[in-house]
Protein backbone atom coordinates (compact mmCIF):
# COMPACT_ATOMS: atom_id res chain seq x y z
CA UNK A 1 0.00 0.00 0.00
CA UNK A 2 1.69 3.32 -0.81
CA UNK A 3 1.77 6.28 1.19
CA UNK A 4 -1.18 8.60 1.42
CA UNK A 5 -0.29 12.13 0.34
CA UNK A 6 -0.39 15.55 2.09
CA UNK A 7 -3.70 17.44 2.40
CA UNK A 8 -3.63 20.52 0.02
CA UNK A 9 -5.25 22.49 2.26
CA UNK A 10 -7.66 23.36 5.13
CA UNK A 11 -8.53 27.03 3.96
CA UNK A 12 -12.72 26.75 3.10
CA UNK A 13 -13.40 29.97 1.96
CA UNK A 14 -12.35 33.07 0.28
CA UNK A 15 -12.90 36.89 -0.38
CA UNK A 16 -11.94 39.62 -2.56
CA UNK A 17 -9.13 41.35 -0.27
CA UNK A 18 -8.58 44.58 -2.64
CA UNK A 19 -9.69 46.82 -5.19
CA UNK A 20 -7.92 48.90 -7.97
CA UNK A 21 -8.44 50.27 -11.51
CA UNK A 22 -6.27 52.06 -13.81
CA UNK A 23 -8.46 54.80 -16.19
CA UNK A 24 -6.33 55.80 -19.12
CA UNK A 25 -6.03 59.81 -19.36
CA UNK A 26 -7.44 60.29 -22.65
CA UNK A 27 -11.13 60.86 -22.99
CA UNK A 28 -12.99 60.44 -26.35
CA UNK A 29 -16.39 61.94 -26.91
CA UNK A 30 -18.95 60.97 -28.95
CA UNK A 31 -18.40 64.17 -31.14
CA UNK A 32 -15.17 62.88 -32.09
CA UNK A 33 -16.59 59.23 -32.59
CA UNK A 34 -18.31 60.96 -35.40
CA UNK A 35 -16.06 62.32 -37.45
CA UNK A 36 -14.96 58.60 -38.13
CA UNK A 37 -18.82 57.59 -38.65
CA UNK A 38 -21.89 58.57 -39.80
CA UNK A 39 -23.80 59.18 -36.37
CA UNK A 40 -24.10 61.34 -33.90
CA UNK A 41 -23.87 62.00 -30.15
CA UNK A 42 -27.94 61.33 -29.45
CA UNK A 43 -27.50 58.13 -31.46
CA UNK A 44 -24.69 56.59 -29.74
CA UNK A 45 -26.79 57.92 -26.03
CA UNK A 46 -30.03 56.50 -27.07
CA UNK A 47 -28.47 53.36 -28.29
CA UNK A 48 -25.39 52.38 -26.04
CA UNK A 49 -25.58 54.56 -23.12
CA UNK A 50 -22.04 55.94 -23.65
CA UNK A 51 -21.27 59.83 -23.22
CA UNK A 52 -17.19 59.35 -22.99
CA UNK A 53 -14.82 56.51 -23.39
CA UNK A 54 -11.06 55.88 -22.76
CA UNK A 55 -8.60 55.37 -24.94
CA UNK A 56 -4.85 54.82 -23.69
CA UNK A 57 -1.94 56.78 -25.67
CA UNK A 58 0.54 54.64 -28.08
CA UNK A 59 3.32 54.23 -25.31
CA UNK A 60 0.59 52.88 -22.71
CA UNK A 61 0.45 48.95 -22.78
CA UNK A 62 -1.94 46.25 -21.95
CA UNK A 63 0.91 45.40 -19.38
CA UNK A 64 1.57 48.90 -17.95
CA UNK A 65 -2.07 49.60 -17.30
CA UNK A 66 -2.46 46.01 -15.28
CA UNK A 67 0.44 46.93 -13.39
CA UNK A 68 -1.29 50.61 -12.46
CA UNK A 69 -4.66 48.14 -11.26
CA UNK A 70 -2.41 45.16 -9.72
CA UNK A 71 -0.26 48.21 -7.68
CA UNK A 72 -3.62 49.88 -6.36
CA UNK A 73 -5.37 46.62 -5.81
CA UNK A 74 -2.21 45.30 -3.37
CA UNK A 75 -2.53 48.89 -1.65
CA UNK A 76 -6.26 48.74 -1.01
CA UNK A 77 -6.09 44.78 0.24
CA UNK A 78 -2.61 45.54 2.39
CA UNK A 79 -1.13 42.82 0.71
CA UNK A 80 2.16 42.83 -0.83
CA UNK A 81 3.56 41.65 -4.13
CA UNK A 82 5.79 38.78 -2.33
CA UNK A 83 2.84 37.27 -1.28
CA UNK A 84 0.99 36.63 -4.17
CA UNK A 85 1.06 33.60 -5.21
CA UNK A 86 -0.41 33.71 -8.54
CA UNK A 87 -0.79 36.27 -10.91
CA UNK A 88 -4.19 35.69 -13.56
CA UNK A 89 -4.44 38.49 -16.42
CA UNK A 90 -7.82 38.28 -18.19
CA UNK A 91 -7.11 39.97 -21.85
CA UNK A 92 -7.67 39.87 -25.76
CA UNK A 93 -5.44 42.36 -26.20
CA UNK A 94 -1.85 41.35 -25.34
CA UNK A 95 -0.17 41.58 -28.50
CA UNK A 96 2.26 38.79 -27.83
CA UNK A 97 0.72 34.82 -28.09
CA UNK A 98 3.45 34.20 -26.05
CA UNK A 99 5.07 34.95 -23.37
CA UNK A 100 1.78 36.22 -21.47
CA UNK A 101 1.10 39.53 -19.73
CA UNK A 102 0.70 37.52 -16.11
CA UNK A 103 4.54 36.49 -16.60
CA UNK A 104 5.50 40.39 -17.11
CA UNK A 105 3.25 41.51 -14.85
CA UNK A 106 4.61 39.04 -11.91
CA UNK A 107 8.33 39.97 -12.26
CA UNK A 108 7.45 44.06 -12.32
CA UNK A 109 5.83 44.42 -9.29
CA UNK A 110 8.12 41.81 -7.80
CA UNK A 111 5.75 38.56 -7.11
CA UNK A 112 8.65 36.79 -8.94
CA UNK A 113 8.18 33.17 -9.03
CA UNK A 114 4.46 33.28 -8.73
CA UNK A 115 2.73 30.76 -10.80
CA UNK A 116 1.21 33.56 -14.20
CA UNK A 117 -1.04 33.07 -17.07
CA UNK A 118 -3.22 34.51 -19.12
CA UNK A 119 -7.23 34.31 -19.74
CA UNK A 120 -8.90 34.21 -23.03
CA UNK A 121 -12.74 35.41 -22.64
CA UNK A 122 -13.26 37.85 -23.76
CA UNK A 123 -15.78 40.08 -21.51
CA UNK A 124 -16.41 37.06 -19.27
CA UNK A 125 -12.45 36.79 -18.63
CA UNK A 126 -12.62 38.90 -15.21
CA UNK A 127 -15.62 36.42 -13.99
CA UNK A 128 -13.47 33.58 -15.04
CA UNK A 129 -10.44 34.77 -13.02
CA UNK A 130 -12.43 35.13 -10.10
CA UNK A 131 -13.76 31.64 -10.46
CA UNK A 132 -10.06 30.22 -10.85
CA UNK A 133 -8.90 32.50 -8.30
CA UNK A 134 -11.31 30.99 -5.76
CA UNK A 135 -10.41 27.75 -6.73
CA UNK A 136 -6.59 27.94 -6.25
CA UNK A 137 -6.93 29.44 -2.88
CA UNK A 138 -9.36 26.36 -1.42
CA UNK A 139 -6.96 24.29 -3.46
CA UNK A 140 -4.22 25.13 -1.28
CA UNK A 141 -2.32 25.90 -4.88
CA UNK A 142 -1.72 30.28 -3.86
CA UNK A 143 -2.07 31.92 -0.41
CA UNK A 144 -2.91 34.81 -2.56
CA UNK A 145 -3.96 35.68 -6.17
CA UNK A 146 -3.72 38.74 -8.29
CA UNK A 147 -6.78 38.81 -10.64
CA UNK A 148 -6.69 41.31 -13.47
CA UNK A 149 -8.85 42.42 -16.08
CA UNK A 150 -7.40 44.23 -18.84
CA UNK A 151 -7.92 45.39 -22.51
CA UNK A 152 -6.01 48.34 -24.57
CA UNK A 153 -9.32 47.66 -27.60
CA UNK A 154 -7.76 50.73 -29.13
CA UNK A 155 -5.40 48.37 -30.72
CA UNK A 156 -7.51 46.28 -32.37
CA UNK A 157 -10.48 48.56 -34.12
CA UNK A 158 -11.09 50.30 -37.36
CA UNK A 159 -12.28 53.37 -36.14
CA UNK A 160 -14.52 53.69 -39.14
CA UNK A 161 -16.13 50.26 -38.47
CA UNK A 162 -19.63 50.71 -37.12
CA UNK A 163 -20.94 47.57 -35.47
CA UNK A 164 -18.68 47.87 -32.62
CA UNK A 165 -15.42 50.56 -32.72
CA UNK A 166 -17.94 53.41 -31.44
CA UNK A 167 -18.62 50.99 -27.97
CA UNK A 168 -15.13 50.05 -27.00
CA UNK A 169 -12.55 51.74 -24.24
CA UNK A 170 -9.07 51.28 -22.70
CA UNK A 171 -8.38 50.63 -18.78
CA UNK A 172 -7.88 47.83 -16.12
CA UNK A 173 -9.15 46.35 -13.24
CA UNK A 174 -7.17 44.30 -10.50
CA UNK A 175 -8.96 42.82 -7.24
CA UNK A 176 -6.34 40.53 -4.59
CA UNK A 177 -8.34 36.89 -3.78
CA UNK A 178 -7.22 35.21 -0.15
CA UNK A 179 -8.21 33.18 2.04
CA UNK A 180 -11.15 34.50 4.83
CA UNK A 181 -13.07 33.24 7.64
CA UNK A 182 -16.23 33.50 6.35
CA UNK A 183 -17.23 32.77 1.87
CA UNK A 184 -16.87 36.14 0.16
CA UNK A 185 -16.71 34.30 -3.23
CA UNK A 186 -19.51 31.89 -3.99
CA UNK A 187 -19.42 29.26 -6.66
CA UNK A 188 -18.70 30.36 -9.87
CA UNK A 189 -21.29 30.09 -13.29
CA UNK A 190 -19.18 29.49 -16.24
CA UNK A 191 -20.10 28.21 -19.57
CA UNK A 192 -20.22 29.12 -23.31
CA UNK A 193 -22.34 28.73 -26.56
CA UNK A 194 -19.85 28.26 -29.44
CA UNK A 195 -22.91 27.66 -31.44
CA UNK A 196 -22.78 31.80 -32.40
CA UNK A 197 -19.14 31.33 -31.89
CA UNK A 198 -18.86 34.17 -34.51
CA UNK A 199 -20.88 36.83 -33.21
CA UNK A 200 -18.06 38.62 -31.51
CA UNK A 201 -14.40 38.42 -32.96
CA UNK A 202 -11.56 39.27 -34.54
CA UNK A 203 -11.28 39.28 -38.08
CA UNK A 204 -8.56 37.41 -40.37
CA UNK A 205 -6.47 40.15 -41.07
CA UNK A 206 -3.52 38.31 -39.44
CA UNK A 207 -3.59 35.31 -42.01
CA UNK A 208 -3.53 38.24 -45.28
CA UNK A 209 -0.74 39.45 -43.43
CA UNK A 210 1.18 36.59 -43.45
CA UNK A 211 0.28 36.05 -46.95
CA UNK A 212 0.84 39.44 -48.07
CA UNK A 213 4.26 39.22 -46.09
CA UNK A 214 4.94 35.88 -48.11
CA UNK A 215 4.39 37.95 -51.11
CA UNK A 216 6.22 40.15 -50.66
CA UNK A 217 9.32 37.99 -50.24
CA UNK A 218 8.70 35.92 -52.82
CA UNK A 219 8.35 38.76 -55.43
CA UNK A 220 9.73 42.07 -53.69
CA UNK A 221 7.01 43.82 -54.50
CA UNK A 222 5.42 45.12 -50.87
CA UNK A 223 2.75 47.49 -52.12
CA UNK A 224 -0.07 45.31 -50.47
CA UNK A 225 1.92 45.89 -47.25
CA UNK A 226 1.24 49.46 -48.14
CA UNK A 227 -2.39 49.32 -49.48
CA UNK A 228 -5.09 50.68 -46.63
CA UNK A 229 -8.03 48.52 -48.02
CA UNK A 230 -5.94 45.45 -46.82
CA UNK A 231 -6.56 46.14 -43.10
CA UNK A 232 -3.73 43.54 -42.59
CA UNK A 233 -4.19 44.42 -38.68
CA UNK A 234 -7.01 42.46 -37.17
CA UNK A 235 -9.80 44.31 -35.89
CA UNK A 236 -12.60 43.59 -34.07
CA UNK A 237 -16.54 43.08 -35.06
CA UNK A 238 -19.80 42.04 -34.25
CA UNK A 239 -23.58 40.79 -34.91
CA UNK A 240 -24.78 43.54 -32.49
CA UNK A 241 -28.23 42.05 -32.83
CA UNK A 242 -27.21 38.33 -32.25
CA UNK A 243 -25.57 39.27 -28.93
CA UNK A 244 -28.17 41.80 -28.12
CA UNK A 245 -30.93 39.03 -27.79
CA UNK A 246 -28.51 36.37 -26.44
CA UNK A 247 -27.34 38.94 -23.55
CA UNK A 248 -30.92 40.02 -22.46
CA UNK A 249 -32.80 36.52 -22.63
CA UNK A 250 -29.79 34.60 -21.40
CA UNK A 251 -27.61 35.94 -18.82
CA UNK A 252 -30.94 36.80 -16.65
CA UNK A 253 -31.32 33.18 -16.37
CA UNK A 254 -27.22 32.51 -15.66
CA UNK A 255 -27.67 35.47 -12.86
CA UNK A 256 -30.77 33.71 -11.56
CA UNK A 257 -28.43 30.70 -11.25
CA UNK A 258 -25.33 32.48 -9.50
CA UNK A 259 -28.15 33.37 -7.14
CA UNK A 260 -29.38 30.18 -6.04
CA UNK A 261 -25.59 28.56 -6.13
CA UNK A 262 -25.22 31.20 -3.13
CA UNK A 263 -28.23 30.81 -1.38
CA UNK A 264 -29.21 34.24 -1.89
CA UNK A 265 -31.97 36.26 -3.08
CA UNK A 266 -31.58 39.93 -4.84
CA UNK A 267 -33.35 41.52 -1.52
CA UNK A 268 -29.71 40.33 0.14
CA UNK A 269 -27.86 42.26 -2.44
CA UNK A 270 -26.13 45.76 -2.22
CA UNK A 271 -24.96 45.77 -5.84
CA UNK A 272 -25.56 44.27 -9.41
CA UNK A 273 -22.57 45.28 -11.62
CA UNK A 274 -23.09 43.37 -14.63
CA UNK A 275 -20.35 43.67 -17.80
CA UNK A 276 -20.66 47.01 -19.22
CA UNK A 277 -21.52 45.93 -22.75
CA UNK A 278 -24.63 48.45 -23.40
CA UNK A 279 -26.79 50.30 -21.07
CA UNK A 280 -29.95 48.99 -22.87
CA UNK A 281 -28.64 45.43 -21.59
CA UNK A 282 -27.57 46.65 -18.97
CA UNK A 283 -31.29 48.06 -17.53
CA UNK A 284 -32.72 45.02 -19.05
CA UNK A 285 -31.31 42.15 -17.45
CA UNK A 286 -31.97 45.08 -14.02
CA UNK A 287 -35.95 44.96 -14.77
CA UNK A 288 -35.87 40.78 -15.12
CA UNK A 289 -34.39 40.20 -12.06
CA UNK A 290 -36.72 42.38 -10.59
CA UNK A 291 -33.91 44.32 -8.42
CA UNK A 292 -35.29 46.15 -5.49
CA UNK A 293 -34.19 49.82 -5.17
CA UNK A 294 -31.85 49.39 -2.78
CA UNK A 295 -29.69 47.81 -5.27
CA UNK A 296 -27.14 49.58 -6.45
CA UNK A 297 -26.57 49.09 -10.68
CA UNK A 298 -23.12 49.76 -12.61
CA UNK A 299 -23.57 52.08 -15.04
CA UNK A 300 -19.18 53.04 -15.64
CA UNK A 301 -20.24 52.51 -19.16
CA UNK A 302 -21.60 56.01 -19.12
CA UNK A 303 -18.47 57.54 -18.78
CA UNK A 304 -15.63 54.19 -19.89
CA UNK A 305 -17.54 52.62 -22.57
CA UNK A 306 -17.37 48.53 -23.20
CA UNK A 307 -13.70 47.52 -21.69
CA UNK A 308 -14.27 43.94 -21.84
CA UNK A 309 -12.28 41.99 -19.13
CA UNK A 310 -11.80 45.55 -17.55
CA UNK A 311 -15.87 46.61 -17.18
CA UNK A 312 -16.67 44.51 -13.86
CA UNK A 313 -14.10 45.47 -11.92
CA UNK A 314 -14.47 49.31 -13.08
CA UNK A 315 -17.63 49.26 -12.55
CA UNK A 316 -17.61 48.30 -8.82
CA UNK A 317 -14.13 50.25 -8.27
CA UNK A 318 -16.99 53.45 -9.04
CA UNK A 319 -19.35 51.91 -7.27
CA UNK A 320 -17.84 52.10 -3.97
CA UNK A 321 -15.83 55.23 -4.37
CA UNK A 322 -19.43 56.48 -5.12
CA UNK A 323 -21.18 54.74 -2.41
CA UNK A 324 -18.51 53.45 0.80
CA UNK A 325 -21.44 52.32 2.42
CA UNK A 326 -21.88 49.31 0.16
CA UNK A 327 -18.41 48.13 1.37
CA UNK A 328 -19.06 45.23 2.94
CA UNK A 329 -21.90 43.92 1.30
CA UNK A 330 -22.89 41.13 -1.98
CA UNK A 331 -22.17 42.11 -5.41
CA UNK A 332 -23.84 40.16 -7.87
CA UNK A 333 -21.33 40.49 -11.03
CA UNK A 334 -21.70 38.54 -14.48
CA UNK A 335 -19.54 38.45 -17.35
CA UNK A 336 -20.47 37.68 -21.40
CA UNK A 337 -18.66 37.86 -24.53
CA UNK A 338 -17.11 36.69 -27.72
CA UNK A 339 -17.20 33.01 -27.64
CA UNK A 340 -19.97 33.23 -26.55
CA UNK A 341 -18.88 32.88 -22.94
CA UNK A 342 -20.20 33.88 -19.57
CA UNK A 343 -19.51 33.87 -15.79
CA UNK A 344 -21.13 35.20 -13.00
CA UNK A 345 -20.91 34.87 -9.11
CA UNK A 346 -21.37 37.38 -5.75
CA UNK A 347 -18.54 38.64 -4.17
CA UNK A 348 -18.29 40.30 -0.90
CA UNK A 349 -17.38 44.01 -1.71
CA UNK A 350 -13.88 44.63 -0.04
């Protein structure tokens, strides 16, 4: 009979320790939106919600705005960098496949050798590092875990392109998950429906590039490098009406679920701070729950516009600074996106 191993762990619950954001300086109005499309400042209100959105400058990266969250986050939970653990960036828009923003991210605020990777979810991605978060900590695999959520979207849209470049903003969101006496995290709601795996995503413009670069090699002739119909840098797009009706119908139902996996009811919570895709979503999934008033709603898009991976954690930075009294109590947060993915769970506000 062979040995029986080492418990992992005896730590049964968790919470969210500390909260921090990073806002890039630049604001964009709707007024300029327009000059790049053919709409106008009550169109983009009426239908998104968005006044202003960020946009970080050139020499601003995915990574430096994480570490501006991750620093702020380890500030507001006490905690720091040598004792985290594990480092989790949620992101579409590191530039590099590989080596991933978590690695970087580790060794510049010094949680050198913390375990780091990234998360690929698109607006769900914070949700999922929560869920993993919570997970490694009960698991006895990180005292402590750095969970960021993180998109520079500037990158990666055609400014002209009208299903979806008017929506999207720059910024980061960082919260510290540890251990606690009492759950602050309950169990996580993930799942996807790659049947409308193509609502939301990036088109193909790498693959012409590499062709065009092939090309151009083979013949020396690089004026479809040069040529600005090419669009050989991918850019994002999207069936806004597909993921309209799949956002309002469905993640009501995956809320409702995150609900009951917590023993809850919304009369318990003190905020819902769902992603910050569109504030028609946004007041929708609101009325089917059936919040009462007491409930405090994230509405960052207002002001940040759709940051993806960055929107949750945004949002309820706001929140609090907005409302301190909420410290304390359940946030209901949810997560959708390109995939199409979701997450959702409640959180004790730190």
């Amino acid at each position: 009979m062979t040995a029986p191993l080492k418990p992992t762990t005896t730590v049964q619950a968790t919470s969210v320790l500390g909260l921090g954001v990073y806002r890039p300086s630049t604001v964009v109005d709707n007024e300029q939106i327009c000059q790049w499309i053919d709409s106008s400042d009550e169109w983009i209100r009426q239908r998104t919600g968005i006044v202003t959105r960020r946009r970080a400058p050139a020499d601003v990266s995915v990574v430096d705005m994480a570490e501006g969250a991750a620093l702020d986050a380890l500030r507001d939970a006490d905690t720091s960098a040598e004792e985290i653990e594990a480092v989790l960036i949620s992101t579409v828009t590191h530039p590099y496949q590989t080596p991933s923003a978590a690695a970087d991210l580790a060794h510049r605020i010094g949680a050198t050798p913390a375990a780091a990777y990234d998360i690929s979810a698109a607006c769900a991605g914070y949700c999922y590092g929560i869920g993993q978060a919570d997970a490694l900590v009960r698991a006895g695999h990180a005292k402590k875990v750095l969970v960021v959520g993180v998109e520079k979207l500037s990158d990666v849209i055609d400014n002209h392109e009208r299903s979806i470049s008017f929506l999207l903003g720059d910024g980061a969101g960082a919260v510290v998950v540890g251990p606690s006496e009492e759950p602050g995290i309950s169990a996580s709601i993930l799942g996807s429906n790659g049947e409308k795996w193509g609502a939301v995503s990036m088109d193909s413009s790498l693959l012409r590039l590499r062709d065009a670069l092939s090309e151009a090699q083979t013949t020396g002739d690089a004026s479809r490098l040069l040529d600005p119909e090419e669009r050989l840098w991918p850019t994002l797009r999207q069936d806004g009406q597909t993921v309209f009706r799949w956002a309002v119908w469905e993640m009501a139902k995956v809320a409702k679920q995150a609900l009951e996996k917590a023993g809850i009811s919304t009369t318990d919570l003190a905020a819902f701070v769902p992603h910050q895709a569109n504030i028609r979503i946004i007041e929708e999934l609101a009325k089917q729950l059936k919040l009462p008033e007491h409930v405090l709603i994230g509405r960052d898009i207002v002001d940040a516009g759709n940051t993806s991976a960055a929107s949750i954690p945004l949002a309820l930075h706001r929140l609090r600074a907005e409302n301190p009294e909420i410290s304390g109590g359940l946030a209901l947060q949810i997560g959708f996106g390109a995939g199409l993915v979701y997450g959702a769970q409640i959180i004790r506000i730190p």
